[in-house]
Structure formats: C-alpha cells, structure tokens
Protein backbone atom coordinates (compact mmCIF):
# COMPACT_ATOMS: atom_id res chain seq x y z
CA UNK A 1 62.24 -17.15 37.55
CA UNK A 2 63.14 -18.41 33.86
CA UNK A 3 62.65 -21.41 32.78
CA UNK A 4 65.98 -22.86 30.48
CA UNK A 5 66.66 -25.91 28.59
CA UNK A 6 70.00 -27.18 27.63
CA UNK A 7 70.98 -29.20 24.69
CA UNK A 8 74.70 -30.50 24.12
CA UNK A 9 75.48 -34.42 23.44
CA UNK A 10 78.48 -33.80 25.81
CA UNK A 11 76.74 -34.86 29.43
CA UNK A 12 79.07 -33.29 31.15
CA UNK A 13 79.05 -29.77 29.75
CA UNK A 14 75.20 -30.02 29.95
CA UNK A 15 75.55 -30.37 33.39
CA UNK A 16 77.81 -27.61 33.85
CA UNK A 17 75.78 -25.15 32.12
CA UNK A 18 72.68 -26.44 34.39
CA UNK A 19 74.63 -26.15 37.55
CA UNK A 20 76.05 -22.39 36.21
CA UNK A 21 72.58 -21.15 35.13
CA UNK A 22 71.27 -22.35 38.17
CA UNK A 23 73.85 -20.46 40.26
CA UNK A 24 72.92 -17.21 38.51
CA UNK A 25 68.71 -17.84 39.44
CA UNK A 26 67.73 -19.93 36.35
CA UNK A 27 65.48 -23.07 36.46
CA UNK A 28 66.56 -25.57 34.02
CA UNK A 29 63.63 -27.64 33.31
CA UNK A 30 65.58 -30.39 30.98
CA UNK A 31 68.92 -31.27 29.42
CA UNK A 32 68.71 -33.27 25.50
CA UNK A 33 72.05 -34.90 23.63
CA UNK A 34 70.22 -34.49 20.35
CA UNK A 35 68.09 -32.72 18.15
CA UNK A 36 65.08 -34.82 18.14
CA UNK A 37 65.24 -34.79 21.48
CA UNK A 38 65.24 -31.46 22.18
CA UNK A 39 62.67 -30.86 19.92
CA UNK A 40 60.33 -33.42 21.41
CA UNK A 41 61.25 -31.76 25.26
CA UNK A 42 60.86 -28.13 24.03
CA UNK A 43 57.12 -28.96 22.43
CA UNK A 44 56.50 -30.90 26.05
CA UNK A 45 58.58 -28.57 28.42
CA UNK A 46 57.60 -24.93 26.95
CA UNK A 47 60.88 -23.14 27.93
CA UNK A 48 62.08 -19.83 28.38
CA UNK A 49 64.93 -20.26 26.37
CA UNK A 50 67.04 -22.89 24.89
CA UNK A 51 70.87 -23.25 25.17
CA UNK A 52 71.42 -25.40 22.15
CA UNK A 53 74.91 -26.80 20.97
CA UNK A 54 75.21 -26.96 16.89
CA UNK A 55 76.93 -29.77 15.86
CA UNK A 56 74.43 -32.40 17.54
CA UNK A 57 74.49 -36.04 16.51
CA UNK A 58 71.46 -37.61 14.63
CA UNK A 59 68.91 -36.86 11.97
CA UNK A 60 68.73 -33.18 12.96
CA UNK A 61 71.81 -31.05 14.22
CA UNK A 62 71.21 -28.27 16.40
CA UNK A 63 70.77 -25.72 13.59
CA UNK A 64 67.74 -27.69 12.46
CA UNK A 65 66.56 -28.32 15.83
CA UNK A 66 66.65 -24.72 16.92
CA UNK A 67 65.10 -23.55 13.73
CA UNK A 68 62.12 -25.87 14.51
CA UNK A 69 61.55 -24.87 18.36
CA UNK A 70 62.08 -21.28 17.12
CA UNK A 71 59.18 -21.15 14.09
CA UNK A 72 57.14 -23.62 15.38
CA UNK A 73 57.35 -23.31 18.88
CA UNK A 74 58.04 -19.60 19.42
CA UNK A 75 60.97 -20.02 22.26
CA UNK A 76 63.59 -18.10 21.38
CA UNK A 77 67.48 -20.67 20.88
CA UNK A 78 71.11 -19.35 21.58
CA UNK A 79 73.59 -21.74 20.12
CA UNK A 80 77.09 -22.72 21.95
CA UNK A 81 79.75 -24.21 20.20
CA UNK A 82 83.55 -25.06 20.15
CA UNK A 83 84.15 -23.30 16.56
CA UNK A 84 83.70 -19.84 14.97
CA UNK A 85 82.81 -21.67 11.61
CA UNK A 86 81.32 -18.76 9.13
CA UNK A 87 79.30 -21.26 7.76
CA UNK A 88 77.83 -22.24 10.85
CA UNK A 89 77.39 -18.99 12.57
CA UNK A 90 75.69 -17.31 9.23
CA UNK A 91 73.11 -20.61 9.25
CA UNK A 92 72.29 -19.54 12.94
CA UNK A 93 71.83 -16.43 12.01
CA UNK A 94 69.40 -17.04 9.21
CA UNK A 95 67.22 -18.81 11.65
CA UNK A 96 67.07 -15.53 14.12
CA UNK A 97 68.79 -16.56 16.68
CA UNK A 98 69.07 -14.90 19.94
CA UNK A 99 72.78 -15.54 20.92
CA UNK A 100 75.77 -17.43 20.22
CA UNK A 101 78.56 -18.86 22.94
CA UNK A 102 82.02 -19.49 21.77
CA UNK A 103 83.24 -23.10 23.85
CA UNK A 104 84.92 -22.93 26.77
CA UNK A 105 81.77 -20.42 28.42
CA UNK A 106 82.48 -17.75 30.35
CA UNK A 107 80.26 -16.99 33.33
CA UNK A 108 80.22 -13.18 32.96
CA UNK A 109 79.35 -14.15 28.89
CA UNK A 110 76.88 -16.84 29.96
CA UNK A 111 74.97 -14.60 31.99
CA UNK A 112 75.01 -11.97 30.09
CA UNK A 113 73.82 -13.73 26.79
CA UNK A 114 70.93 -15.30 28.54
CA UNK A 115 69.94 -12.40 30.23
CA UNK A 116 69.83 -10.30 26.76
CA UNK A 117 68.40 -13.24 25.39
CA UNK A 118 65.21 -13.27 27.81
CA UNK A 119 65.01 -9.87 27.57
CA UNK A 120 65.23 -9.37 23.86
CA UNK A 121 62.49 -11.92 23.94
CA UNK A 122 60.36 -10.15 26.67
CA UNK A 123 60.54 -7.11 24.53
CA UNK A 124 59.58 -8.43 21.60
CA UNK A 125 56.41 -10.00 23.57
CA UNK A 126 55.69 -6.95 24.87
CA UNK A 127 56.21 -5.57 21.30
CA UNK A 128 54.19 -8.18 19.62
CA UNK A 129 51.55 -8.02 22.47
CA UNK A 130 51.37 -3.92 21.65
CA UNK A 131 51.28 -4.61 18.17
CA UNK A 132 48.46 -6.99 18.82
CA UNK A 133 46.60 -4.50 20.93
CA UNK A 134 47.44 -2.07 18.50
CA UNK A 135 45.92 -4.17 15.83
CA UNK A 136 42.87 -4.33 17.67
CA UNK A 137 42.33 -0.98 18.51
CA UNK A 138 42.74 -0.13 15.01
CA UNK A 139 40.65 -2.85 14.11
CA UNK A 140 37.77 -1.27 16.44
CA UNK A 141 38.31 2.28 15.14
CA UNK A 142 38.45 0.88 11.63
CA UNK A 143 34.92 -0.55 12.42
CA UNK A 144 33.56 2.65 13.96
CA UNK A 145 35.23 5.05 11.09
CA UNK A 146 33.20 2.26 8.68
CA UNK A 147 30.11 2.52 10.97
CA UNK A 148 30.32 6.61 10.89
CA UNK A 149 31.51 6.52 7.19
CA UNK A 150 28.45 4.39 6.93
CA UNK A 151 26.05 6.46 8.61
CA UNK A 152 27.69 9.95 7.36
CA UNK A 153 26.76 8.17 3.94
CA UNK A 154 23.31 7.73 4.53
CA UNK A 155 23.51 11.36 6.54
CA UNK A 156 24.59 12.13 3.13
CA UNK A 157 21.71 10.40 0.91
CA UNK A 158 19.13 11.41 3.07
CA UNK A 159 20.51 14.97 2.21
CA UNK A 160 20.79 14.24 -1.00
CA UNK A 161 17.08 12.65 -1.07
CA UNK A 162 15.66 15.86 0.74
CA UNK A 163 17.05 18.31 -1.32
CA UNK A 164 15.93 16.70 -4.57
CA UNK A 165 12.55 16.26 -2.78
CA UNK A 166 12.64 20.07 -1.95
CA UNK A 167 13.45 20.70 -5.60
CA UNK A 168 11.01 19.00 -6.85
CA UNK A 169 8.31 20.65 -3.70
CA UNK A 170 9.85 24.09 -4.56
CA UNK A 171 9.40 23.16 -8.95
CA UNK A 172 5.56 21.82 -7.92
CA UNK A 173 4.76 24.89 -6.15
CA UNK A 174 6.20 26.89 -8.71
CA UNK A 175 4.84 25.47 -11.44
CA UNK A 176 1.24 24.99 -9.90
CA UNK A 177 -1.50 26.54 -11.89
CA UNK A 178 -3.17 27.67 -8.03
CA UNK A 179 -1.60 30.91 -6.43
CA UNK A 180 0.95 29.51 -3.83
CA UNK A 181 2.30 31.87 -0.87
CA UNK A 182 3.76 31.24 2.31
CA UNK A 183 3.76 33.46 5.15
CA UNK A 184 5.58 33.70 8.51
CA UNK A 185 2.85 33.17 11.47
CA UNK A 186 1.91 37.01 11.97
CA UNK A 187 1.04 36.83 8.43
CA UNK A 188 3.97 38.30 6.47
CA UNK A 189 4.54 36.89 3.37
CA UNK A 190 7.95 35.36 2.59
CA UNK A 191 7.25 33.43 -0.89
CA UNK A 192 5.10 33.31 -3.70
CA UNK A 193 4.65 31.68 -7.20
CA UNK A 194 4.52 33.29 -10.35
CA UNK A 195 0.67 32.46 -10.48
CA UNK A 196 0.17 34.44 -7.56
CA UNK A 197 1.69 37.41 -9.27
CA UNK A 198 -0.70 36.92 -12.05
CA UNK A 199 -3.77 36.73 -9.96
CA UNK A 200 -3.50 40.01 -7.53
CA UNK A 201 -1.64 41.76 -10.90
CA UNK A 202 1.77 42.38 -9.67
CA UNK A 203 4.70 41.99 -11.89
CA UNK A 204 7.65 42.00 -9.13
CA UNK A 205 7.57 39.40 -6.21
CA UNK A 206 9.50 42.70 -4.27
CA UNK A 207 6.27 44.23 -4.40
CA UNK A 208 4.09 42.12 -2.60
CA UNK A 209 7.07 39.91 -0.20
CA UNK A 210 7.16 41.72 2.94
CA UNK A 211 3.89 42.44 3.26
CA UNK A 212 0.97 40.78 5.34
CA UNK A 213 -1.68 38.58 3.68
CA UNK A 214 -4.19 40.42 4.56
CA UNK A 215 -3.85 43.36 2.89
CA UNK A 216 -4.86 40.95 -0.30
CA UNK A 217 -7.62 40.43 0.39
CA UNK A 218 -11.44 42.38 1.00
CA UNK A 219 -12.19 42.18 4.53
CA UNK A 220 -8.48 42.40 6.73
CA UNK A 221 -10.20 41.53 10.17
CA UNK A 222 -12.17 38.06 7.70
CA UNK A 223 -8.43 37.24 6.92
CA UNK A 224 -7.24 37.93 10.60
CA UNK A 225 -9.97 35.34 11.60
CA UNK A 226 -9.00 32.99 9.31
CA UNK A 227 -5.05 32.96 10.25
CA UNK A 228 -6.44 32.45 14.27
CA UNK A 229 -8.46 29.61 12.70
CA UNK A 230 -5.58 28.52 11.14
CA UNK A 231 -3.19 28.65 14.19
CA UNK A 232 -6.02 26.56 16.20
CA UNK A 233 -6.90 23.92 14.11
CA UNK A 234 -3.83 23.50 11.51
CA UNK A 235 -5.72 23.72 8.41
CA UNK A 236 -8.96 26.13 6.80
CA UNK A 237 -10.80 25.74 3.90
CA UNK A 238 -13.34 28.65 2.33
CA UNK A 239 -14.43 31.23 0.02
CA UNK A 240 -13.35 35.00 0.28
CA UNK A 241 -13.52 38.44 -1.57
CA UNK A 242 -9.70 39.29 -2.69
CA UNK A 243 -8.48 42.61 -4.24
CA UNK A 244 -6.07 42.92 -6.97
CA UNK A 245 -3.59 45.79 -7.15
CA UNK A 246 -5.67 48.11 -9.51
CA UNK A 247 -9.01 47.73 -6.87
CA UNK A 248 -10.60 45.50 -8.86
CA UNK A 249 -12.22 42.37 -6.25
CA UNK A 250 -12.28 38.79 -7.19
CA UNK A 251 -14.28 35.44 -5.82
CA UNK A 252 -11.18 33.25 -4.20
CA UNK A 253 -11.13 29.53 -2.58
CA UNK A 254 -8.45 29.64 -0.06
CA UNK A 255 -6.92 26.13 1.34
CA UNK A 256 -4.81 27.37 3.72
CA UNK A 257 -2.41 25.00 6.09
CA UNK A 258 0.67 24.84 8.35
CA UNK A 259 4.33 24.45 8.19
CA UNK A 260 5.32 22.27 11.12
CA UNK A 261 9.52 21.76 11.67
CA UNK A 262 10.98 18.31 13.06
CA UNK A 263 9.67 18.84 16.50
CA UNK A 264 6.15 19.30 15.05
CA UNK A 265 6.22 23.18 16.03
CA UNK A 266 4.26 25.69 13.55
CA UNK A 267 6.92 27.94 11.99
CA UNK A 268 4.88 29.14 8.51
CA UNK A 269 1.44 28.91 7.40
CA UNK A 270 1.03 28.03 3.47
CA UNK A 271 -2.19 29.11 1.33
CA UNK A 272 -3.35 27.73 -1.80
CA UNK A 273 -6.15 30.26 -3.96
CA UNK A 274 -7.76 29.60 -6.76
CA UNK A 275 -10.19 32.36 -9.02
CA UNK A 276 -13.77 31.57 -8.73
CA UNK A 277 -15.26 34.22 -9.77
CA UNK A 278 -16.45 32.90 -13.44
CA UNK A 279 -17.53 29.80 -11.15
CA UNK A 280 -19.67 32.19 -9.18
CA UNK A 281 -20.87 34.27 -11.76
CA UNK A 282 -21.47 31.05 -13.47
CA UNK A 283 -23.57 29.78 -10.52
CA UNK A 284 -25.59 33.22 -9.81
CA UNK A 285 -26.83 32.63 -13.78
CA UNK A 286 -27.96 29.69 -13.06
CA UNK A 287 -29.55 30.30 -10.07
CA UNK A 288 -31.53 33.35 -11.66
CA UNK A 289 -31.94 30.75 -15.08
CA UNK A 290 -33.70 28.45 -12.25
CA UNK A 291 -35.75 31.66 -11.05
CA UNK A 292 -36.81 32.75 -14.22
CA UNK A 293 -37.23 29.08 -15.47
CA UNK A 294 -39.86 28.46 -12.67
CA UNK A 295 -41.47 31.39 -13.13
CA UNK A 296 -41.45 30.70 -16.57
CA UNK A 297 -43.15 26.99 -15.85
CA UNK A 298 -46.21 28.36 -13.53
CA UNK A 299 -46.92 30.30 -16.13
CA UNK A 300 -46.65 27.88 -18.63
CA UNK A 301 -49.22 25.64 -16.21
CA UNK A 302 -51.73 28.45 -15.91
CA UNK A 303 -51.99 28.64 -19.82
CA UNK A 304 -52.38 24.84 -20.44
CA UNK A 305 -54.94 25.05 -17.64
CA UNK A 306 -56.80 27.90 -19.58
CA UNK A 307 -56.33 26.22 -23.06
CA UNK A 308 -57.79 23.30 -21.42
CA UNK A 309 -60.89 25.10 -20.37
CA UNK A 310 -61.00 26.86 -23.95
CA UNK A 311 -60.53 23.17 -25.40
CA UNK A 312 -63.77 21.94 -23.33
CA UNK A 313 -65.27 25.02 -24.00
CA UNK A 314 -64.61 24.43 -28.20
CA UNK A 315 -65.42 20.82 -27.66
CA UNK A 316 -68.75 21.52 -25.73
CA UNK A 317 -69.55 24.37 -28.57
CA UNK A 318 -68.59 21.91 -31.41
CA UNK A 319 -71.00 19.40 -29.93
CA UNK A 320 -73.74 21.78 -29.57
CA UNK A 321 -73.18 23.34 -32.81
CA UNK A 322 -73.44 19.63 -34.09
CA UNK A 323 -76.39 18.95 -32.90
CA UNK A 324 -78.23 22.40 -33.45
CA UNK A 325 -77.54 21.64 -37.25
CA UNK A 326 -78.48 18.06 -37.02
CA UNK A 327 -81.90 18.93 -35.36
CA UNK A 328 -82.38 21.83 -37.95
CA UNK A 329 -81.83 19.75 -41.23
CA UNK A 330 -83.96 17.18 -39.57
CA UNK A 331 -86.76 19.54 -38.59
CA UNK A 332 -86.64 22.31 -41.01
CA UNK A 333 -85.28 20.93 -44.45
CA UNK A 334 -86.13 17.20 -44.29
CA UNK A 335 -89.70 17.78 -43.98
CA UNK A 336 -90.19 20.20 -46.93
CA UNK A 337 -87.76 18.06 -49.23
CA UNK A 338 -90.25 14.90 -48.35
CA UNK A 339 -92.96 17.46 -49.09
CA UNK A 340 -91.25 18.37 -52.60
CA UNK A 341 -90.81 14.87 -53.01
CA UNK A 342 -94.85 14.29 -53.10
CA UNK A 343 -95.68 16.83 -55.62
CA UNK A 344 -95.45 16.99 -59.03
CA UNK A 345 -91.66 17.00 -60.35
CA UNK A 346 -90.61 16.59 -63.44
CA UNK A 347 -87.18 13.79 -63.60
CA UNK A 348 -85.15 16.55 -63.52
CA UNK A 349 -86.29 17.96 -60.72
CA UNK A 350 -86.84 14.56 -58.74
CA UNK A 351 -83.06 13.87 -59.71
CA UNK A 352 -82.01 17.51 -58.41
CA UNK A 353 -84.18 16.99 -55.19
CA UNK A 354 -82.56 13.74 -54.75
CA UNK A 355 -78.96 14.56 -55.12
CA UNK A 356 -79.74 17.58 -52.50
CA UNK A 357 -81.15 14.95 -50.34
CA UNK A 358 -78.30 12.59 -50.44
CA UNK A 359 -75.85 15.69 -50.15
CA UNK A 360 -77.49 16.36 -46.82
CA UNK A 361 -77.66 13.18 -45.21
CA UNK A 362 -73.34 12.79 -46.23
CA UNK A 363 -73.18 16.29 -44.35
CA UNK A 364 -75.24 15.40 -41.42
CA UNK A 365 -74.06 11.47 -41.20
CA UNK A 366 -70.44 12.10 -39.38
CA UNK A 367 -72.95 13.06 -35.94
CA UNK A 368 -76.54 12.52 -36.88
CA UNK A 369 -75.97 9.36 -35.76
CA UNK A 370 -75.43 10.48 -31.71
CA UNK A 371 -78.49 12.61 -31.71
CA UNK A 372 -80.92 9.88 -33.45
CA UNK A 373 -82.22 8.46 -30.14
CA UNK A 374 -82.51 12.08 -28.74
CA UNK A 375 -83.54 13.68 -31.38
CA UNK A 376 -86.32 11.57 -32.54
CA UNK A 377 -88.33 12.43 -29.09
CA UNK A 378 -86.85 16.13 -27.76
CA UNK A 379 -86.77 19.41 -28.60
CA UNK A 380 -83.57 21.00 -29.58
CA UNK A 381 -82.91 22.66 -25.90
CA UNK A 382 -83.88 19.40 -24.13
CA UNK A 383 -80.80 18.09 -26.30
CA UNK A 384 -78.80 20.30 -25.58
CA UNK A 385 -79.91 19.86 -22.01
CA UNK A 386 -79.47 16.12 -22.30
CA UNK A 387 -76.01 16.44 -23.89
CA UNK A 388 -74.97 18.53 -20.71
CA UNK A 389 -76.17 16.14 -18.37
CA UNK A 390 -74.67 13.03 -20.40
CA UNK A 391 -70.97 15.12 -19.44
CA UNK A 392 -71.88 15.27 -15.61
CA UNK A 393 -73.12 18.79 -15.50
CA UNK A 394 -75.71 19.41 -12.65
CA UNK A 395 -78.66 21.73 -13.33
CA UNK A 396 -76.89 24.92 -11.72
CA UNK A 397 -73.77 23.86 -14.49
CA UNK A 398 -76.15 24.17 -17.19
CA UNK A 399 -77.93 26.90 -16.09
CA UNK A 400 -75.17 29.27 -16.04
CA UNK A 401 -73.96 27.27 -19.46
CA UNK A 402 -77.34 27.95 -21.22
CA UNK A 403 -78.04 31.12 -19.49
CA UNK A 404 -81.54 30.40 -18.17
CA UNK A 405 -82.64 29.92 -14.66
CA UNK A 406 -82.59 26.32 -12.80
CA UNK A 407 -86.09 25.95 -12.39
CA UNK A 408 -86.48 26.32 -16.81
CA UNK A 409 -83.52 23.13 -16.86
CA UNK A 410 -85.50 21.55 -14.13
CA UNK A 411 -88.29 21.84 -16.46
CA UNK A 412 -86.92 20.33 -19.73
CA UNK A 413 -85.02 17.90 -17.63
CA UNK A 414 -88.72 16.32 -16.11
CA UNK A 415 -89.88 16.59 -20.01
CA UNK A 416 -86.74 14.22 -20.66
CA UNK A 417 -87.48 11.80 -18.34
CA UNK A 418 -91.08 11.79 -19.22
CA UNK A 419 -90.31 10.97 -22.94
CA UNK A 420 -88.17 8.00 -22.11
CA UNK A 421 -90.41 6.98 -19.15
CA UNK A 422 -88.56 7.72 -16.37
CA UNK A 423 -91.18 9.51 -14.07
CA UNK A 424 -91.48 7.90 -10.42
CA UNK A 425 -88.41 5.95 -11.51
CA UNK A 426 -85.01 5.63 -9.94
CA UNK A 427 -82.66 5.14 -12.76
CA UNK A 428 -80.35 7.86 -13.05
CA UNK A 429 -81.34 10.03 -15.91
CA UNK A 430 -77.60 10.72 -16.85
CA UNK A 431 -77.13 6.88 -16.92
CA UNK A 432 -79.90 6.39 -18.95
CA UNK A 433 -78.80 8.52 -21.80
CA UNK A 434 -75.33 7.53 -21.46
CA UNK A 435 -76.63 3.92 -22.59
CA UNK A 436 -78.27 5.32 -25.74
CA UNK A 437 -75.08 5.19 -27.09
C-alpha cells in the first residue's frame, strides 16, 4: 500500500482527494493548507507521493514547496490546480515533476496519474538502485582490472628484470676469459663461448654443438665419472687431460655445476675450464728445481765438511810448520850466531851478524812466543806431541797423525810430564800445557 500526502488550502477538496485516493487503495498519511507546512509534514511523514496544489498561500507556494520535498527530500510531487497557466505549468515542469491535475479531478485521471506517478518513481528506484549496483560492480572490477593491471605490471618488470639479467648472464659467459659450455644431462653440448672455441681449436660452434663432452676430453669413461658425480652431488671440481682438435692434449681445471629450473629439477649441467698446462709445466720445474736444488745442497754440505777437515788439516800443518822453524832457528842458527858473536869480528862484521840476528828474531817473533815455555825444555817431536795434545788429540790421534806407533807417543808424552814435573801427579797433562799460555 502507498503512502500519499495531500496539500491544497481548500479543506474541503483535501478531503475529497483523501476520501477518493483512499477508495482506490491509497493511505493518506497527512493533508497541509500551505507550503511550509507541507514541507515540514513531508520531511516528518516520508511519503510516497505528494498531491500538491500550486497556488498555496504563504511564504512558499506550492511550486516552491514541491521543488523542496522533491531535491531535498527525494518524494516525487504531482501538482493540481484550477488553471492551465503556461507560466505555471512550465515552472512545474522545471522542477521534474511527476504529474499535473487540471481542477475539477477526474477519478479515472486521478488514478491514473498517481498510479504512473508511483510507478515512474518505482522505476526510477529500481533504475537508480541498478545504476547503483552497477556502479559498484564496476567499481569492484575497476579494482580487480587495477589489481591485475598491477600485478601484470610487475609480471611485466620481473620479465623485464630477468631478461636483462639473462643478457647480462648470457654477455658474462660470453665474454668470460674461462671456456664456458653447457650441456644437456646425457652430456650433449648445447652452448659454448667463443673461448671455448679457442681452447679445443675449433673455429665453428657447428662443429663441436651436438656433440657429447666427452669426446673433449683424454679419458671418455674419467669424463663419464665425472658427469655421474655431477648428477649426485650438484657440483665437481678437478684437474683433467683434454684434447684439442689437431690431437694435441692439454692440462684443464674443470668446475663443473648444475642447471636447476623453478621446481629445483636438474635440466643442464654447466662447466667452466681453464688451461693449466703452463701452470703444470710450471710446477713440474719447480719440483725438479727443488730435486736438483737438494741434491745440489748435500753436496754442497759434504764439501764444506771436507774443506773443513782440509782447513784443520792446513791449520794443524801451519802450526807444526811454525814451530818446526821456531825450534830450528832456536837450536840450529841461534847457537852458532852467539858463537860468531864471541870471536873475533871486525865492526863490520859484528854489525852484519847483528842485523841477521835481529832479522831472525822479527821472522820468528809472530809464534816464537807460543813455543817459549815448550821449547825451552822439549825436543822438537815432544812439541809437536804437546801441541797435539793441547787440541784434545788422544795418543792413538797422534799416532796415526805423526805416523809412529802409540807406545813411541806414550814415550815422549811421560818425557813431557817429567820435564814439567808431573810424574805420580794427577793434573791433567793437556790442562797443564793449556795454562802455559
């Protein structure tokens, strides 16, 4: 049921339109005589529709009124009046009116009016309610197109992002100074760098794609090991004999690793080689440098052992050569130049003798002085004898040294001790000369 309201300052044609509208299955919810009125009861009221009358006493006339309830309320106004005034009707019109009754009503009109009335009004609900819904359903799929515009944009960066990254991969591997290839998991090789080329001596990449990775290298079943390896553990590191395309083998370090895809499932196996061979050749050199070098030092250590023996040797020869001539001036010229001395000598002669005299003792003075104590009681072989002993030698030493037997040094060795007193003493005989020093 619908709710009206009517609005006419004549009482009694308010009532008969409430009666009529009744009749025909209308509630009327409120009558109003003027426009302030019926603006106040439409705000409270919230009708249907209001029948308002357009000349209407008071501030507002029903014009006014109407437009009011219309904007600002929303509930839709038919105007009745007693005159087809153009002025009248095209200021209803302006407002959007939903009707207009020409005084007296009819009821077939009445009804009729109002019933378009609600139902234009319905419809445009409906319509406004539709656009509303349609509003928000493009409003959601506004949202989503933005949310997949916004993810087929990043879609589209993260393309963008990956194929400069594989640019810049694909410009890395091919401008790496290692050999780069890449193989399919039985082996077969799919891609390859230009240093690759270089290194096994091929010229076209058509001559080596295709084929299987081990036929580049020395040993086929070592590289069929290596790609088993490879599958197992993901990665493999080592040294291997290649061969280029003229026969000619070459040290290489592979570093060899796997291609996984998204779901982390091997799909190509990637190998990195480097030429060692100068670093190998490099190493064996020094290895045998080491060899010979140690060779070179035991060697080296037996001939400063023996020029240390000949050095003792010179330095025991130089001290009995010393002495020898020492003892001999001392023994065998000394005497016969005191002799000389005594006889009967012109000056010249005593001044020759002299000078020959003096000439010796300057000659002998650098080591006379070491064999004074010795030499002033022993014999020249009990010096050398006692020189020998003074270095540590025992009597089998200076036996072999001297070239006699033990029981001759034995000998000279009891005649040293007896001409320094030493019989049934026990001072150390090499002690004892030692301090003479």
């Amino acid at each position: 049921m619908s709710k009206l309201m009517v609005v006419d300052d004549e009482v009694c044609i308010a009532m008969y339109l409430k009666e009529r509208l009744e009749n025909m299955g209308h509630e009327v919810v409120g009558t109003a005589s003027s426009g302030e009125s019926a603006r106040d009861m439409a705000e409270q009221r919230r009708p249907n529709l209001v029948l308002m009358d357009i000349r209407m006493p008071g501030r507002l006339d029903g014009i006014e009124a109407a437009e009011i309830i219309i904007k600002e309320m929303n509930i839709p106004v038919i105007f009745i009046t007693g005159y087809a005034d153009d002025n009248y009707v095209n200021r209803a019109k302006s407002i959007g009116s939903y009707g207009y009754l020409i005084k007296p009503l009819d009821d077939g009109q009445l009804n009729a009016t109002v019933g378009i009335a609600l139902s234009k009004k319905e419809l445009e609900e409906k319509l406004q309610q539709a656009r509303l819904n349609l509003e928000k359903i493009v409003d959601m799929r506004t949202a989503e197109l933005r949310i997949a515009t916004g993810k087929l944009k990043e879609e589209l960066n993260e393309k963008k992002r990956l194929i400069k990254e594989l640019r810049v991969t694909s410009y890395a591997i091919e401008s790496s100074i290692n050999a780069i290839g890449i193989a399919e998991l039985s082996g077969n090789i799919t891609y390859i760098n230009k240093p690759f080329l270089k290194m096994w001596g091929y010229d076209n990449k058509n001559d080596v794609l295709g084929r299987n990775f081990s036929e580049f290298l020395t040993n086929r079943e070592d590289a069929f090991a290596v790609m088993d390896a490879l599958v197992e553990n993901g990665m493999w590191s080592g040294e291997m004999a290649a061969r280029k395309k003229d026969g000619e083998e070459f040290d290489a370090h592979l570093s060899a690793s796997m291609i996984k895809d998204a779901k982390a499932k091997n799909v190509h196996m990637m190998v990195s080689v480097i030429d060692i061979t100068k670093r190998k050749q490099a190493q064996r050199s020094l290895l045998e440098s080491k060899r010979e070098l140690k060779i070179r030092a035991a060697n080296l250590e037996e001939t400063n052992t023996a020029l240390k023996v000949l050095l003792k040797k010179r330095d025991e020869f130089k001290s009995d050569l010393e002495d020898n001539i020492a003892f001999s001036v001392r023994q065998n010229v000394v005497p016969y130049i005191k002799e000389l001395a005594g006889s009967d000598l012109d000056n010249r002669q005593k001044t020759a003798l002299n000078t020959i005299e003096l000439n010796l003792n300057n000659i002998i003075s650098p080591f006379s002085r070491r064999l004074s104590a010795l030499s002033r009681y022993l014999t020249p072989t009990e010096v050398r004898i006692a020189n020998l002993v003074k270095e540590g030698k025992t009597t089998k030493q200076i036996a072999q040294l001297l070239d006699c037997s033990a029981r001759a040094v034995e000998f000279h060795r009891n005649n040293i001790r007896r001409q320094f007193n030493l019989i049934n003493q026990k001072t150390n005989l090499r002690s004892y000369l030692l301090s003479l020093e």
